[in-house]
N, C-alpha and C. Protein backbone atom coordinates (compact mmCIF):
# COMPACT_ATOMS: atom_id res chain seq x y z
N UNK A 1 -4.40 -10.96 -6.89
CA UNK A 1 -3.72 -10.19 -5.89
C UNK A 1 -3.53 -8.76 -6.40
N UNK A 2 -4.09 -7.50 -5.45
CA UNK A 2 -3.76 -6.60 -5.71
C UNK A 2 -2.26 -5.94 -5.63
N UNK A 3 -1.82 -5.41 -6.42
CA UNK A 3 -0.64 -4.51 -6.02
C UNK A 3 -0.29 -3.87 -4.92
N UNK A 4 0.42 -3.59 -4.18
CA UNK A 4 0.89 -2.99 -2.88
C UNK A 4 0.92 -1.74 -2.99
N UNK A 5 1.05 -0.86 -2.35
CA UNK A 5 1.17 0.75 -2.14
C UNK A 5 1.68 1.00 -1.36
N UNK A 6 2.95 2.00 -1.19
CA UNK A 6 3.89 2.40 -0.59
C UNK A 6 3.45 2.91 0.36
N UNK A 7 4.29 2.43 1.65
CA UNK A 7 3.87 3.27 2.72
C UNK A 7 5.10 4.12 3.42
N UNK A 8 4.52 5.17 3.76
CA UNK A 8 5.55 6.40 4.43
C UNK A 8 5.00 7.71 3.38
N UNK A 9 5.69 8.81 3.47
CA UNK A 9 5.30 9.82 2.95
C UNK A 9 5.70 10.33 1.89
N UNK A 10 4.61 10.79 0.74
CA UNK A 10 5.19 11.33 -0.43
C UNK A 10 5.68 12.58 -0.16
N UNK A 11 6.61 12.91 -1.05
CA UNK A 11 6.98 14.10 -1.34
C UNK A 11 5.90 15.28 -1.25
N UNK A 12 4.57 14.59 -2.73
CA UNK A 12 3.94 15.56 -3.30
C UNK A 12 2.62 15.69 -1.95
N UNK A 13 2.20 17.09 -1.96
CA UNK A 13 1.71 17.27 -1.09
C UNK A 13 -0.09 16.64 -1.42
N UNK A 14 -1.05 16.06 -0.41
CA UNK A 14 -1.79 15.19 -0.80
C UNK A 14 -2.82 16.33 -0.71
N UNK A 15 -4.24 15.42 -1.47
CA UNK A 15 -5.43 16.66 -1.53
C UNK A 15 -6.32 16.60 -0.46
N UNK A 16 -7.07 17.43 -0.23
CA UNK A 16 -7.76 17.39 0.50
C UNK A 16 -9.25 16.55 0.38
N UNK A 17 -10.14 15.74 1.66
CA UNK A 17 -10.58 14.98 1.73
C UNK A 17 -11.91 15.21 0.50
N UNK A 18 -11.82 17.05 0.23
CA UNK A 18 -13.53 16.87 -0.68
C UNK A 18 -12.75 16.64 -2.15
N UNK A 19 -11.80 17.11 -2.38
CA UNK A 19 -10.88 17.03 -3.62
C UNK A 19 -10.49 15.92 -4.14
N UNK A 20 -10.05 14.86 -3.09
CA UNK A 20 -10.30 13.37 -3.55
C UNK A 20 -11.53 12.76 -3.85
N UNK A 21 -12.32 13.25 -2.92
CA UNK A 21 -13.94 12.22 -2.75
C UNK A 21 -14.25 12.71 -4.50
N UNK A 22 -14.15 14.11 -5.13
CA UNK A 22 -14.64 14.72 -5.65
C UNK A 22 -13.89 13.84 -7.31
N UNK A 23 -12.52 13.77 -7.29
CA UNK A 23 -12.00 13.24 -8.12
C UNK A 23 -12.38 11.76 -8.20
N UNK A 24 -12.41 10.50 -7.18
CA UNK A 24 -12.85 9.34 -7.05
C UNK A 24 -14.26 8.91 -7.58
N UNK A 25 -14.71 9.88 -7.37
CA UNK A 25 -16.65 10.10 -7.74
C UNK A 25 -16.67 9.94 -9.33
N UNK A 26 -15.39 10.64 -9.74
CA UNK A 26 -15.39 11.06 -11.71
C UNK A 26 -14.84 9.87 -12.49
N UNK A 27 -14.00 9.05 -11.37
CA UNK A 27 -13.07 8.25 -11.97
C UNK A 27 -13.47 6.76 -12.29
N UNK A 28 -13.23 6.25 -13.70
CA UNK A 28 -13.56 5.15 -13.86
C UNK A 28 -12.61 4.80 -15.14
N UNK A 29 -12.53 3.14 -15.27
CA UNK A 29 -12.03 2.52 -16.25
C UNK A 29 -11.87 3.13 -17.46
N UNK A 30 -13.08 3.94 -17.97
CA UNK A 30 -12.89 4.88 -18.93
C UNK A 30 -11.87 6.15 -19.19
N UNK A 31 -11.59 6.30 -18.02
CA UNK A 31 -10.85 7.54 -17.76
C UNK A 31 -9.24 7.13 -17.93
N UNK A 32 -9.00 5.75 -17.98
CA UNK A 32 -7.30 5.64 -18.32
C UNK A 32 -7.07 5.05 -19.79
N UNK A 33 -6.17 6.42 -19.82
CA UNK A 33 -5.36 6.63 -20.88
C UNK A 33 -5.06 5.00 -21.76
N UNK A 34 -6.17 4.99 -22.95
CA UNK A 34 -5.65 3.46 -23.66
C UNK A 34 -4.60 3.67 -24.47
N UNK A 35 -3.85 4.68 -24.39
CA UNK A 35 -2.17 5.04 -25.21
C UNK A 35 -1.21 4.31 -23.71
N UNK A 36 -1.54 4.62 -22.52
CA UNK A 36 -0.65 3.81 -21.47
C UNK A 36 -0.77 2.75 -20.96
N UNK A 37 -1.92 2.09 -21.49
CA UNK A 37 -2.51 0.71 -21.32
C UNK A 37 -1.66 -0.53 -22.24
N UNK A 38 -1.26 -1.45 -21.69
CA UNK A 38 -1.20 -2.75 -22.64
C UNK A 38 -1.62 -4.29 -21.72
N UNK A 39 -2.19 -4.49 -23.23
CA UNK A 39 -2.79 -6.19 -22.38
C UNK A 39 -2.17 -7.15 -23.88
N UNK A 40 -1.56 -7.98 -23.38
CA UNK A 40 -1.16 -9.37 -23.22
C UNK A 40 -1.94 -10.71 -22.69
N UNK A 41 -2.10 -11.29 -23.81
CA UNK A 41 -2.51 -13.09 -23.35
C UNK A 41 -1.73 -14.13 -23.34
N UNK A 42 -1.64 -14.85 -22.89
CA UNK A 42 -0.88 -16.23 -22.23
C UNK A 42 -1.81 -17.12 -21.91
N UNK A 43 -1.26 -18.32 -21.98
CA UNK A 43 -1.92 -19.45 -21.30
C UNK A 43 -2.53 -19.76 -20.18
N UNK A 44 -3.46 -20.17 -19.72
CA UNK A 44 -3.82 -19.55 -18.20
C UNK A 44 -3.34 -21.28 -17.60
N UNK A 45 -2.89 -21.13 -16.90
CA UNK A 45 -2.35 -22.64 -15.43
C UNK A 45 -3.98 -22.37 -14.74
N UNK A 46 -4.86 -22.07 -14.99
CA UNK A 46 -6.29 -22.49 -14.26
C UNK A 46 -7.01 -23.01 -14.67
N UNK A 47 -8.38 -23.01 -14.62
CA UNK A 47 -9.44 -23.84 -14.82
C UNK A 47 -9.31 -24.12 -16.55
N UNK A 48 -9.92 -25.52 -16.59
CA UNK A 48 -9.65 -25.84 -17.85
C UNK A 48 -9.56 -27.40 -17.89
N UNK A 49 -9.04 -28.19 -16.99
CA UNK A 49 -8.39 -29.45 -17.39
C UNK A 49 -7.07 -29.64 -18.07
N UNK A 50 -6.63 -31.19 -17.76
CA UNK A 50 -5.07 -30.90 -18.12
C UNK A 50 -4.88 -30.66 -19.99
N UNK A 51 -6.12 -31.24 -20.29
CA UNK A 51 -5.52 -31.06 -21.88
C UNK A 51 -6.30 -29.91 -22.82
N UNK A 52 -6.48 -29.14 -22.26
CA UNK A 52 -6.91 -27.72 -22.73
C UNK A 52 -5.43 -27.11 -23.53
N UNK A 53 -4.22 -27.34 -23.50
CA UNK A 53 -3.17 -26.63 -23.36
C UNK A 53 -2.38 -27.60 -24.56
N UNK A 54 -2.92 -28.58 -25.34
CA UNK A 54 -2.38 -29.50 -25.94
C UNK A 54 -2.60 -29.30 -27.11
N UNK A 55 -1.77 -29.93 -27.79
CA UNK A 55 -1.68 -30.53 -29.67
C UNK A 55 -2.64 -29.83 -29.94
N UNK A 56 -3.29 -30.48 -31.42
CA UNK A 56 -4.50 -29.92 -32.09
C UNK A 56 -4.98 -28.21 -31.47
N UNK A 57 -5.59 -28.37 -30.45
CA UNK A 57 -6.38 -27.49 -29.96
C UNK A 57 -5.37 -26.31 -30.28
N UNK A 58 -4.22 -26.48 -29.71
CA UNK A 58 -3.53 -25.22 -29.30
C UNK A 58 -3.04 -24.37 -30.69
N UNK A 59 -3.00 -25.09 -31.35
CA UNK A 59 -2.68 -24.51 -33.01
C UNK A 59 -4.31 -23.84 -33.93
N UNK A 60 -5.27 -24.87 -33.33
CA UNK A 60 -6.84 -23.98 -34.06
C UNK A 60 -7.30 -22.84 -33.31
N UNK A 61 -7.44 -22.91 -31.57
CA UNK A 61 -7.45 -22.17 -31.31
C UNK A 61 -6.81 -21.48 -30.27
N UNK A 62 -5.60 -20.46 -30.53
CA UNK A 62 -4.99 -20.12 -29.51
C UNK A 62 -5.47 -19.34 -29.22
N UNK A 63 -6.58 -17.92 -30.08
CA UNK A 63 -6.89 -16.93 -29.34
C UNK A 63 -7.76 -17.20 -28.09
N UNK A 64 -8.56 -18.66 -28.38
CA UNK A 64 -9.38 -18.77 -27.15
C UNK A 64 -8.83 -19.35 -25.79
N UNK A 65 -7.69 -19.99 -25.62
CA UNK A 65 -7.16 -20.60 -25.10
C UNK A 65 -6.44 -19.53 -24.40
N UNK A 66 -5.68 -18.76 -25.24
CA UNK A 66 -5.04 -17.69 -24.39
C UNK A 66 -5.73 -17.02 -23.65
N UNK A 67 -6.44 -17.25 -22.23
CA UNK A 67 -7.44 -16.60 -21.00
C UNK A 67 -6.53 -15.83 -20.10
N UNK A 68 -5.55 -15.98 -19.86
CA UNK A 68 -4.59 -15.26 -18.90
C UNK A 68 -4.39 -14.01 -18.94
N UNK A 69 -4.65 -12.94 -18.60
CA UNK A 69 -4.51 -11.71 -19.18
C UNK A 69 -3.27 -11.16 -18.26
N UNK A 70 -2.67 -10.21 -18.60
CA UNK A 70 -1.38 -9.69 -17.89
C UNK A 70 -1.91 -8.05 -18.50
N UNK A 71 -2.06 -7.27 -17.39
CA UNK A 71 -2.53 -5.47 -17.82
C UNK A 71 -1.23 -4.95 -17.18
N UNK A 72 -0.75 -4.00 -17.97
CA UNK A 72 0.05 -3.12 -17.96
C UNK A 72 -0.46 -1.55 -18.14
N UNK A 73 -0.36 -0.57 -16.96
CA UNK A 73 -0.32 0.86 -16.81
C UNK A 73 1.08 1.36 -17.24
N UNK A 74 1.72 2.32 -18.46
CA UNK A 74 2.85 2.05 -18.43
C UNK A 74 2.75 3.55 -17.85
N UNK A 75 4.47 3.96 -18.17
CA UNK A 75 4.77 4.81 -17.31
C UNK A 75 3.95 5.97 -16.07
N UNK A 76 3.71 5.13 -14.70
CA UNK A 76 2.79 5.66 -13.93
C UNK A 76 3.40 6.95 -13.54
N UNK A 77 4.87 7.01 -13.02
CA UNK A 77 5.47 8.30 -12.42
C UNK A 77 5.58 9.15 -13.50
N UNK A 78 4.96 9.56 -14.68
CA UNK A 78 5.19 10.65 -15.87
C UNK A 78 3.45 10.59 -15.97
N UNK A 79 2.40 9.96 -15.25
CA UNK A 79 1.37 10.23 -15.84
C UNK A 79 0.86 11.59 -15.50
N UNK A 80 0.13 12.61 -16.18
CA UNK A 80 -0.32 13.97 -15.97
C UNK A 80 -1.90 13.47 -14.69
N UNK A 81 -2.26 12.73 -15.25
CA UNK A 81 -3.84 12.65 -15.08
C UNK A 81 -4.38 12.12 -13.83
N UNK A 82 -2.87 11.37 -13.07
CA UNK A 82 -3.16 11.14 -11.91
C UNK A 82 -2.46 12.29 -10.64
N UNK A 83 -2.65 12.29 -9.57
CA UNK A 83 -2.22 13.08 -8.56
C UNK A 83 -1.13 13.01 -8.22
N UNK A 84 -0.30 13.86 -8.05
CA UNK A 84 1.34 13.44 -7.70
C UNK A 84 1.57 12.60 -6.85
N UNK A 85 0.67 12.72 -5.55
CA UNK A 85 1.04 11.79 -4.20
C UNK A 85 0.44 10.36 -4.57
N UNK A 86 -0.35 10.41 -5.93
CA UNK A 86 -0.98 9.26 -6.02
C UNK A 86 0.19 8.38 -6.86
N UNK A 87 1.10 9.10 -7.70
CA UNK A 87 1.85 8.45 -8.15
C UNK A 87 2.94 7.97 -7.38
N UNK A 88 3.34 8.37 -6.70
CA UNK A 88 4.75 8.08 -5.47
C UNK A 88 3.65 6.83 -4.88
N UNK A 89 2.79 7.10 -4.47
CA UNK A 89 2.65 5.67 -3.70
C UNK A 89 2.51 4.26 -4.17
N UNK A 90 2.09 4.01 -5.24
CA UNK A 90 1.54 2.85 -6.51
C UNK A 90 2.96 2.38 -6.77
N UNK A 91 2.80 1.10 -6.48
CA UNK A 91 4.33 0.46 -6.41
C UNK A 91 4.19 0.17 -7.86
N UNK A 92 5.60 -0.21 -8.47
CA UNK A 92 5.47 -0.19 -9.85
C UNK A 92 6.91 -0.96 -9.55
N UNK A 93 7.13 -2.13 -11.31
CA UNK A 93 8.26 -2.75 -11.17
C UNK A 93 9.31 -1.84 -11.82
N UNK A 94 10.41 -2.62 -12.31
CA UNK A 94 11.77 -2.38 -12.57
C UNK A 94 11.27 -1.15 -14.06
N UNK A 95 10.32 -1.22 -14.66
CA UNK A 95 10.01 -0.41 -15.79
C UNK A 95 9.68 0.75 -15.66
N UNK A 96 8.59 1.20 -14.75
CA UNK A 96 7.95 2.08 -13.81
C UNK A 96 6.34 1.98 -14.56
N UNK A 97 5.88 0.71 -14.61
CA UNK A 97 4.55 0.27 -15.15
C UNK A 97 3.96 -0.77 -13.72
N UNK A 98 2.84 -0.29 -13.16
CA UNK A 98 1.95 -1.02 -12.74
C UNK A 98 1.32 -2.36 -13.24
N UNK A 99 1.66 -3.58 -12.80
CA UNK A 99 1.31 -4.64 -13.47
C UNK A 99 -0.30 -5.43 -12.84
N UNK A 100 -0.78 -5.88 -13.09
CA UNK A 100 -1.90 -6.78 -12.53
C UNK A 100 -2.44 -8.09 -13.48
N UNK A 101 -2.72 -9.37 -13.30
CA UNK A 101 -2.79 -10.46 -14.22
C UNK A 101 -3.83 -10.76 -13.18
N UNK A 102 -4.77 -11.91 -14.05
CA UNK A 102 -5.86 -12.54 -13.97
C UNK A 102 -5.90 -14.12 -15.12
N UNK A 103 -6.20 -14.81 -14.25
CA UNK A 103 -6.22 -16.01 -14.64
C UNK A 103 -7.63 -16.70 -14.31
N UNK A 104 -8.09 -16.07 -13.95
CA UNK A 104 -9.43 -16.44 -12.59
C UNK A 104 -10.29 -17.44 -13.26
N UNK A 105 -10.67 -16.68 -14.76
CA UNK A 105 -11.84 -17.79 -15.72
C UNK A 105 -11.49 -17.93 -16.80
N UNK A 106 -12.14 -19.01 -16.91
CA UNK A 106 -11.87 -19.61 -18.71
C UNK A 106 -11.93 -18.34 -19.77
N UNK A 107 -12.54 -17.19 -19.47
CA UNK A 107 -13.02 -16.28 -20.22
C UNK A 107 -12.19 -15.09 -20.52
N UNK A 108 -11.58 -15.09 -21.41
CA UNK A 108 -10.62 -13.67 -22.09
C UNK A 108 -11.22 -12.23 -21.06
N UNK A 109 -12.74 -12.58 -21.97
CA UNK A 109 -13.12 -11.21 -21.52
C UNK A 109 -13.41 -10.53 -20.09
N UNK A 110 -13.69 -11.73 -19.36
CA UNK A 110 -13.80 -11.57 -17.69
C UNK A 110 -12.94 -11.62 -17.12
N UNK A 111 -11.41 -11.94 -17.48
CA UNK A 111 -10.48 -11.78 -17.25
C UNK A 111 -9.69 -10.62 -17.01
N UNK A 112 -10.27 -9.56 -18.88
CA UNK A 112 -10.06 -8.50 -18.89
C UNK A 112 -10.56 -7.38 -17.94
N UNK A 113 -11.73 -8.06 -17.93
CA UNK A 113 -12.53 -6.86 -16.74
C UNK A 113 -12.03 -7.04 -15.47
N UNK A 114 -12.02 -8.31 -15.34
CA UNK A 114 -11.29 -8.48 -13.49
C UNK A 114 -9.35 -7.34 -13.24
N UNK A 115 -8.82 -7.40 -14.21
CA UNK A 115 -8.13 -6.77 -14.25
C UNK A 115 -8.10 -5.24 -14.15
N UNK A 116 -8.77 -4.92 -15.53
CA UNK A 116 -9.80 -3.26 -15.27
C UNK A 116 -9.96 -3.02 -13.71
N UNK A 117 -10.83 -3.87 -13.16
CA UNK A 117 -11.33 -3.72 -11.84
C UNK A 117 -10.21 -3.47 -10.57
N UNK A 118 -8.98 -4.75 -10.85
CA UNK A 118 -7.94 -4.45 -10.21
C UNK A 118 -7.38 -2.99 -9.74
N UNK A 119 -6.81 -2.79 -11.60
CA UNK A 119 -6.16 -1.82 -11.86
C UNK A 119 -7.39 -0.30 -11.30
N UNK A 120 -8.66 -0.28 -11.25
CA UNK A 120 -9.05 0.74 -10.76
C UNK A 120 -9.26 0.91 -9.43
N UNK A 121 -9.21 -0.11 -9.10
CA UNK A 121 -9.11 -0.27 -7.09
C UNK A 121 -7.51 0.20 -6.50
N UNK A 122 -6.92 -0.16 -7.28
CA UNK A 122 -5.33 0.16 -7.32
C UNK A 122 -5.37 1.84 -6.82
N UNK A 123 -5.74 2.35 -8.03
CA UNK A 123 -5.63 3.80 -8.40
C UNK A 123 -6.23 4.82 -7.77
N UNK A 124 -7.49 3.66 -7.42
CA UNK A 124 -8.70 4.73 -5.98
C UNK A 124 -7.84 4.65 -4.62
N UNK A 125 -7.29 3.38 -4.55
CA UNK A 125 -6.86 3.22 -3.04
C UNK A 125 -5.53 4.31 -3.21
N UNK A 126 -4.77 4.22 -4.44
CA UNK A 126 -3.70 5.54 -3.74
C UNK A 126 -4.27 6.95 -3.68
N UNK A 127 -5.49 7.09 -4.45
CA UNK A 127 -5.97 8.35 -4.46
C UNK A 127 -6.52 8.76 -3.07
N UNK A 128 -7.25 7.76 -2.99
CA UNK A 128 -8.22 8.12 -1.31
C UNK A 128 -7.29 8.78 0.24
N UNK A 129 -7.97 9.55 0.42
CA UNK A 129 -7.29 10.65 1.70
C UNK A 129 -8.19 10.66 2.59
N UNK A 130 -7.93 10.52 3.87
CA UNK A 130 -8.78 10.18 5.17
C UNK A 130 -9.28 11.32 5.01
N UNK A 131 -10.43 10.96 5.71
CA UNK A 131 -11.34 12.34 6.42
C UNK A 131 -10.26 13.11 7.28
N UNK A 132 -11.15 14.47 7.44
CA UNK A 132 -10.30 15.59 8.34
C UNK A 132 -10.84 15.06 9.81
N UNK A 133 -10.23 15.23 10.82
CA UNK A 133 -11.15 15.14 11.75
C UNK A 133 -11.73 16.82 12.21
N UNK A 134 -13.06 16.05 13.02
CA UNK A 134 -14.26 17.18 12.83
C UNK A 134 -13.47 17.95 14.44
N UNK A 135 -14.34 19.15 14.73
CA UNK A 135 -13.63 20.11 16.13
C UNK A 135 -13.51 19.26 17.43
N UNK A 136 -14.59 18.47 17.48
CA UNK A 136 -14.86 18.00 18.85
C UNK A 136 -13.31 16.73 19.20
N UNK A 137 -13.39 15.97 18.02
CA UNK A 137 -11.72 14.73 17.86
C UNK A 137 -10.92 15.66 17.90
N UNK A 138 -10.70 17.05 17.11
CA UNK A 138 -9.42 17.39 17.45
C UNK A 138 -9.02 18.00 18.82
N UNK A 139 -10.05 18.38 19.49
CA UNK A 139 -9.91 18.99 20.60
C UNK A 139 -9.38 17.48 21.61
N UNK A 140 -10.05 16.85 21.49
CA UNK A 140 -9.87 15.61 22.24
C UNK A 140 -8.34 14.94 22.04
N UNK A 141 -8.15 15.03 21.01
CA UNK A 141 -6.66 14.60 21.03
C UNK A 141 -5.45 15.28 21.35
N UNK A 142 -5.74 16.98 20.68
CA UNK A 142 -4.89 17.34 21.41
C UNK A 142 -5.34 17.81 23.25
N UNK A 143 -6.28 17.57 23.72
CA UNK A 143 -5.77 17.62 25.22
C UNK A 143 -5.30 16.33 25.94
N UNK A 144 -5.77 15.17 24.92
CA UNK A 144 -4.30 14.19 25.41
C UNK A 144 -3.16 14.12 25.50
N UNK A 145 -2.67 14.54 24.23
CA UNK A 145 -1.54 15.13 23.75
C UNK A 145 -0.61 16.27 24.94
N UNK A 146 -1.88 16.54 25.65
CA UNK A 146 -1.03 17.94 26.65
C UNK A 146 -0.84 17.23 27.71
N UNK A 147 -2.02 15.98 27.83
CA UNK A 147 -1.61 15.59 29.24
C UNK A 147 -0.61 14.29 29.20
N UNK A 148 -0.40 13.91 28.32
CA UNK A 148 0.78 12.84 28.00
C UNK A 148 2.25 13.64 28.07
N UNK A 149 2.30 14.73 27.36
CA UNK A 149 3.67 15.65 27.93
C UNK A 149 3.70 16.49 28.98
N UNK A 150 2.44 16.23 30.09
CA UNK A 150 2.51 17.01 31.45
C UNK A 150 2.94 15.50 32.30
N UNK A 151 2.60 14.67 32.06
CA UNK A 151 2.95 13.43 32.45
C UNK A 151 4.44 12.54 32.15
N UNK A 152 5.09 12.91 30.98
CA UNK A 152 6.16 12.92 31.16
C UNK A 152 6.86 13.78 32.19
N UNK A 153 6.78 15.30 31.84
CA UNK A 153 7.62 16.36 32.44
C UNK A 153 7.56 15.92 34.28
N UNK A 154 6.34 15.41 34.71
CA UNK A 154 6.47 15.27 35.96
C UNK A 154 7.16 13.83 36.40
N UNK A 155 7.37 13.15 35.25
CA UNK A 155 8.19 11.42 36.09
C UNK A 155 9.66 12.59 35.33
N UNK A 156 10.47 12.99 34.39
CA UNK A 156 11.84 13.19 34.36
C UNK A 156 11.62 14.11 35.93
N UNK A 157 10.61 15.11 36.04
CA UNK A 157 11.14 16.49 37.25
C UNK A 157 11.03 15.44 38.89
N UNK A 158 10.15 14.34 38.95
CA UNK A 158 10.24 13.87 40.03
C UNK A 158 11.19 12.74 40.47
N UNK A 159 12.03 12.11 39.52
CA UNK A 159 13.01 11.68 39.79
C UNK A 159 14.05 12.24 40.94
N UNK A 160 14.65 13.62 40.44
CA UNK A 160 15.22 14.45 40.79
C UNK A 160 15.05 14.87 42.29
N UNK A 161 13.82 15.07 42.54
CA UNK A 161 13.26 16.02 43.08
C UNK A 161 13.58 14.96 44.63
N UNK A 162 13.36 13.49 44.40
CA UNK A 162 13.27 12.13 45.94
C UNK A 162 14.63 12.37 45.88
N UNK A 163 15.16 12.06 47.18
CA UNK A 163 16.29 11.92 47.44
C UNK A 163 16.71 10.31 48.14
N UNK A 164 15.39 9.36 48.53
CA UNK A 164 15.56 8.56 49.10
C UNK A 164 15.89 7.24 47.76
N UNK A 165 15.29 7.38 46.90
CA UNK A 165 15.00 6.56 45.81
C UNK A 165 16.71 6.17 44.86
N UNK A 166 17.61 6.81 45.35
CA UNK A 166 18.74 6.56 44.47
C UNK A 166 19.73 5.61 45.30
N UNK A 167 19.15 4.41 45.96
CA UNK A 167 20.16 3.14 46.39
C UNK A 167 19.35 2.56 45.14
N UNK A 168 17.82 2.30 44.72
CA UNK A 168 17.27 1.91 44.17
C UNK A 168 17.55 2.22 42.45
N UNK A 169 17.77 3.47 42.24
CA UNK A 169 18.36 3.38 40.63
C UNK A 169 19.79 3.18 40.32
N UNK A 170 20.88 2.86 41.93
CA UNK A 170 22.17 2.60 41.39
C UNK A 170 21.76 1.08 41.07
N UNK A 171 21.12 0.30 41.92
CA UNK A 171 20.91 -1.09 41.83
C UNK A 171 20.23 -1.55 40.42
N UNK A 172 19.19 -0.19 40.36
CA UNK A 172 18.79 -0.74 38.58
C UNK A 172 19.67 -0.66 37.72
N UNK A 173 20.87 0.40 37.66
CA UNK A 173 22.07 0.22 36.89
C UNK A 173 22.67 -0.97 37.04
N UNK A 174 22.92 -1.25 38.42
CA UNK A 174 24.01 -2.50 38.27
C UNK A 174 23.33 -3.93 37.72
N UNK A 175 22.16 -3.97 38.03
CA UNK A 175 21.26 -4.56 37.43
C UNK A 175 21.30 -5.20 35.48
N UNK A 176 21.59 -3.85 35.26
CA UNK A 176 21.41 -3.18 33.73
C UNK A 176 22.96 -4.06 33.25
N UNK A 177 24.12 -3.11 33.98
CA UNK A 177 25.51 -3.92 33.57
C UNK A 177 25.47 -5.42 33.59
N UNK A 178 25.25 -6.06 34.69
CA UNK A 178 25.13 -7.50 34.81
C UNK A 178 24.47 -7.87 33.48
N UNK A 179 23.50 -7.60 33.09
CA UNK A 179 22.96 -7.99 31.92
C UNK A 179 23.48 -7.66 30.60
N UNK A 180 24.26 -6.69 30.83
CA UNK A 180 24.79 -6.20 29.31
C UNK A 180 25.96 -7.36 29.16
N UNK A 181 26.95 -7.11 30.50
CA UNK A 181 28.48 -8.20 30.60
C UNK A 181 27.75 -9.92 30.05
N UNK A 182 26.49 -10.01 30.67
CA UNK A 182 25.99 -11.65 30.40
C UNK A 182 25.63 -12.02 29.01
N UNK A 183 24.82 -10.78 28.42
CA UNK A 183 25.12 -11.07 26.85
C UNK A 183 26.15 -11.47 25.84
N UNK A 184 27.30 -10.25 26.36
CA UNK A 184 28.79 -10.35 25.92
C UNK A 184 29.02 -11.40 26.19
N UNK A 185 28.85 -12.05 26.91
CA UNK A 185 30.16 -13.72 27.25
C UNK A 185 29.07 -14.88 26.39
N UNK A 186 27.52 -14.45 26.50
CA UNK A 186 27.14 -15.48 25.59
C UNK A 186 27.87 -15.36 24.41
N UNK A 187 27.76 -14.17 23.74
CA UNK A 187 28.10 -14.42 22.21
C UNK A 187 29.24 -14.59 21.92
């Protein structure tokens, strides 16, 4: 399971669509900091059988046994190397370290990489910034945009404007009360 990413708006102001593509293009596993990195092994609860985890074995060989990997990014909100808006969004626990674990295969080392992999999908997905839209979408939206608030302005101005129509909105009021008083006595 990947990590989550915050949604709503950062503070830091985000880059623009060639500035990301341009940074994403450079970025790889190699590129994070192995001073903010830590990996940890544990026992893996997966493939294996029930007595992989027992007597004998577990005392000759624990390094092989230990397949579970647990990767730690530590302090993400102090890192220089990532983007400010990229850091506000990358959920991080109670430490302010990005966590990701893999249990997937018997194998330390594919473990390790599935993690790597995690942790760099993580880091692209907060980095990545939508396309701009091109002249022709923006034109198009905003003349929706004009005709959705010419379309309001004319239902508030034509309310006003009928004079026959208001037996019909006292009745939707009383309408409205009846229903408010019927709630009240349920609860």
């Amino acid at each position: 399971m990947l990590p989550t990413l915050r949604r709503g708006y950062a503070t830091a102001r985000a880059w623009t669509y060639a500035q990301a593509s341009e940074w994403l293009a450079q970025f790889d596993k190699t590129k994070i900091p192995s001073d903010q990195l830590r990996i940890q092994f544990s026992r893996s609860s997966g493939p294996g059988g029930q007595n992989v985890n027992k007597g004998k074995f577990l005392t000759l060989f624990w390094e092989k046994l230990s397949t579970k990997v647990d990767m730690r990014l530590m302090r993400v909100r102090q890192s220089p190397w990532l983007p400010e808006y990229a850091r506000q969004k990358i959920q991080v626990n109670k430490a302010g370290d990005l966590q990701v674990t893999s249990d997937r295969t018997r194998s330390q080392q594919k473990n390790i990489d599935e993690c790597y992999a995690k942790l760099v999908e993580t880091i692209k997905a907060a980095v990545a910034v939508p396309r701009e839209p091109d002249a022709a979408t923006q034109q198009r939206v905003n003349s929706l945009r004009d005709r959705e608030t010419e379309l309001c302005r004319r239902r508030e101005g034509g309310a006003d404007e009928e004079d026959g129509d208001d037996d019909e909105d006292d009745e939707a009021e009383q309408e409205d009360e009846e229903c408010r008083v019927k709630d009240e006595d349920d609860t």
